[in-house]
N, C-alpha and C. Protein backbone atom coordinates (compact mmCIF):
# COMPACT_ATOMS: atom_id res chain seq x y z
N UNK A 1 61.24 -36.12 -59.97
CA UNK A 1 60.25 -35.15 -59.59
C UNK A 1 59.76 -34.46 -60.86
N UNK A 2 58.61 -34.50 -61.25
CA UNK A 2 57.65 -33.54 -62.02
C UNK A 2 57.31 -32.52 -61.67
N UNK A 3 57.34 -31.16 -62.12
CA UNK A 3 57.24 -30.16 -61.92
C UNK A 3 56.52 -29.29 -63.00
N UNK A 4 55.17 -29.18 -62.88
CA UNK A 4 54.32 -27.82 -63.82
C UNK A 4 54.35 -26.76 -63.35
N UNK A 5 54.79 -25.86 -63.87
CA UNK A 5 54.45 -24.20 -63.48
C UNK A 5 53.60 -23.42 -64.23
N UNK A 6 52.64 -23.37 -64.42
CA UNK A 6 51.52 -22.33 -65.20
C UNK A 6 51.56 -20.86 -65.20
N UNK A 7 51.76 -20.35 -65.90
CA UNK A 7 52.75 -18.75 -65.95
C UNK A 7 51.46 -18.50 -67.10
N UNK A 8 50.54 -17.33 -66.36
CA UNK A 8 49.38 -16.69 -66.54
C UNK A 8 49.73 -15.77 -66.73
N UNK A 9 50.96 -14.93 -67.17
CA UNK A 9 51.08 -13.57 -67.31
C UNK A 9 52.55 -13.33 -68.32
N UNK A 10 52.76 -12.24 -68.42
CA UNK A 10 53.46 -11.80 -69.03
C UNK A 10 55.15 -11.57 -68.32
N UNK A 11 55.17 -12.27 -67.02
CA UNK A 11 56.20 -12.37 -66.43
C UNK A 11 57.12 -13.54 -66.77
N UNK A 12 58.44 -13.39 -66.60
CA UNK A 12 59.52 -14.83 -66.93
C UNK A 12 59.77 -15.44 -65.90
N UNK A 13 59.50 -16.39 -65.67
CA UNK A 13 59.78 -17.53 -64.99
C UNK A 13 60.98 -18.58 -65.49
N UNK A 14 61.84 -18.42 -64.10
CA UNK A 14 63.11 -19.31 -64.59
C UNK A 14 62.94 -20.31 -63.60
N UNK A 15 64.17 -21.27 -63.71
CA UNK A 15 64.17 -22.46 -62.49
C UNK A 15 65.64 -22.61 -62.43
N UNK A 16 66.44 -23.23 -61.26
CA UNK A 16 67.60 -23.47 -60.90
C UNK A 16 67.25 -25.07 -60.07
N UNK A 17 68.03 -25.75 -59.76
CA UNK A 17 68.24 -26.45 -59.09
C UNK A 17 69.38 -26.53 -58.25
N UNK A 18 69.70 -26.17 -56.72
CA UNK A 18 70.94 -26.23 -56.14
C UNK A 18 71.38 -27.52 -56.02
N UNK A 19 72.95 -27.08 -54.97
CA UNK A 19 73.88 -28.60 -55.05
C UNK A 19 73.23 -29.51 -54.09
N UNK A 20 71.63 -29.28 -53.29
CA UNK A 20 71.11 -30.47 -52.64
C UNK A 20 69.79 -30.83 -53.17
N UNK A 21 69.76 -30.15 -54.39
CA UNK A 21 68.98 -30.69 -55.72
C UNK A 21 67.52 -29.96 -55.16
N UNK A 22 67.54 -29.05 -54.58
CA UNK A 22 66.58 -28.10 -54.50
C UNK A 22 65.95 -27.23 -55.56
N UNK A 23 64.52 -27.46 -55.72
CA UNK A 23 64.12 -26.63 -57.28
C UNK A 23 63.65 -25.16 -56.43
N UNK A 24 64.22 -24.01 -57.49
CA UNK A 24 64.12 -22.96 -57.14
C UNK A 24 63.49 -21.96 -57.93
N UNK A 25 62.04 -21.70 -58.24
CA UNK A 25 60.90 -20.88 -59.16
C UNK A 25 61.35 -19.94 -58.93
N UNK A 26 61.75 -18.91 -60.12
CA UNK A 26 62.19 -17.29 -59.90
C UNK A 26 61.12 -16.56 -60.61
N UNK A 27 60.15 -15.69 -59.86
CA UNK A 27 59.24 -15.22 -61.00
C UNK A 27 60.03 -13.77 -61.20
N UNK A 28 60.52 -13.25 -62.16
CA UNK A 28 61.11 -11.87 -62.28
C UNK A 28 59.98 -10.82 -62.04
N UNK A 29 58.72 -10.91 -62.50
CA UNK A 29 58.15 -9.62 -61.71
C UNK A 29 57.70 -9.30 -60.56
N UNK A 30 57.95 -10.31 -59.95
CA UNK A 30 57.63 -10.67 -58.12
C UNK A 30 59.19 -9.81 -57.69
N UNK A 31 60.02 -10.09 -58.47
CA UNK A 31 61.30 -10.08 -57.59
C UNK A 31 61.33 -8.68 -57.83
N UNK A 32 61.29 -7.86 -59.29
CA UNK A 32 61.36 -6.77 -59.56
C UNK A 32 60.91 -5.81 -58.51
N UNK A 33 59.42 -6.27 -58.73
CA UNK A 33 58.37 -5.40 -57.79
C UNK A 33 59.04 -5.10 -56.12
N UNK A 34 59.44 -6.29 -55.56
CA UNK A 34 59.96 -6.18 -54.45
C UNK A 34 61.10 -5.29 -54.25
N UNK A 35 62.08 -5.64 -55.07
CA UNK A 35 63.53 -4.51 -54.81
C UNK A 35 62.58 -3.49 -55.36
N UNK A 36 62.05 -2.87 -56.36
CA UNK A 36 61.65 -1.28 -56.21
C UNK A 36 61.03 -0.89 -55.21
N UNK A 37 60.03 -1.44 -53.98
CA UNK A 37 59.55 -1.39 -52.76
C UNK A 37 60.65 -1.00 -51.98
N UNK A 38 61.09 -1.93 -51.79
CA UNK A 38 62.28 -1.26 -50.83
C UNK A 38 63.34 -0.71 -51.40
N UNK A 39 63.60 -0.53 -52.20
CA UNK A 39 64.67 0.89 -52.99
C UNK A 39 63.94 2.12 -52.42
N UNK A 40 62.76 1.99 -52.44
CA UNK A 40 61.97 3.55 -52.80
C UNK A 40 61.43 3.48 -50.94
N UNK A 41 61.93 2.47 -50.31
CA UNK A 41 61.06 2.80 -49.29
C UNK A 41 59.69 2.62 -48.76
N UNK A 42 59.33 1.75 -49.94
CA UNK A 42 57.83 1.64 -49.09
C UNK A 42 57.08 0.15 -49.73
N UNK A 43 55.64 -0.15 -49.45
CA UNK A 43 55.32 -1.46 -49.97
C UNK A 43 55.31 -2.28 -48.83
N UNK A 44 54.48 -3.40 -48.52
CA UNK A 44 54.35 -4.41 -47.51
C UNK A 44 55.59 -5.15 -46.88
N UNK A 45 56.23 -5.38 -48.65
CA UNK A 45 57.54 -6.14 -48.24
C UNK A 45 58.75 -5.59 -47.16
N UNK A 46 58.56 -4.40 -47.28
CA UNK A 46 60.05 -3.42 -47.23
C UNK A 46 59.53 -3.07 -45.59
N UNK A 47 58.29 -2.87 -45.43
CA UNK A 47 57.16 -2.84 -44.09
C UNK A 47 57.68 -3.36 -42.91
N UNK A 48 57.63 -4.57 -43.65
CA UNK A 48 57.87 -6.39 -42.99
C UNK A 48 59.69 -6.16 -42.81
N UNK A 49 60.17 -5.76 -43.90
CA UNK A 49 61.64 -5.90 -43.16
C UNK A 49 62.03 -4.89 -42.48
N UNK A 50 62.00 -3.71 -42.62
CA UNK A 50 61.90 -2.99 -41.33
C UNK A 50 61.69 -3.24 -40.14
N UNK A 51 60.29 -3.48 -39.66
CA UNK A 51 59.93 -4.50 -38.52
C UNK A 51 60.22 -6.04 -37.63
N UNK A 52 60.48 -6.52 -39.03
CA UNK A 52 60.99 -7.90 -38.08
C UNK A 52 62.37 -7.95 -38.15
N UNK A 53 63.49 -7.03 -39.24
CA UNK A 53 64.51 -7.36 -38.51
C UNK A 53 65.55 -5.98 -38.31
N UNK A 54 64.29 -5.08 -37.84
CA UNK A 54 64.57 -3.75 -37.31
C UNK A 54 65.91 -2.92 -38.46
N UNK A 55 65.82 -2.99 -39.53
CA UNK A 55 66.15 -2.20 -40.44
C UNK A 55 65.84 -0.84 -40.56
N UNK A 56 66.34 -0.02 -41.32
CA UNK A 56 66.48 1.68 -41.64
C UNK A 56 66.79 1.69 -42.76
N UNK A 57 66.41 3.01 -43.02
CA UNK A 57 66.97 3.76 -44.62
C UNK A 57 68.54 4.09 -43.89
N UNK A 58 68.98 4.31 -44.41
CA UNK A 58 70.29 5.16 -44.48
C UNK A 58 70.39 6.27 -46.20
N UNK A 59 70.73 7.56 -45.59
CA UNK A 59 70.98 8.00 -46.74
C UNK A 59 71.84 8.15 -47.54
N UNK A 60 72.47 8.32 -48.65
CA UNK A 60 73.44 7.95 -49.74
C UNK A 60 74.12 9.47 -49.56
């Protein structure tokens, strides 16, 4: 399998392959962006998990 990834930005892009030889694109500022969304509570992502699998804040 051939695989190009074109990385237009200033973000790092890694790759893994698991044990059923699955390729796995990690963009770190996709992932970043997401955990600070839902750390902080808010953002589409954090939206979406709330809703579909009926999640809450809990406070610390």
């Amino acid at each position: 399998m051939n695989v190009e990834i074109n990385n237009y930005s200033s973000a790092k892009v890694s790759t893994q392959t698991d044990e059923a030889g699955r390729l796995r694109v990690i963009i770190q500022e996709v992932e970043a962006h997401l955990v600070q969304g839902v750390a902080q509570g808010n953002g589409d992502f954090n939206n979406v998990l709330e809703h579909s699998y009926g999640l809450s804040r809990q406070g610390y």
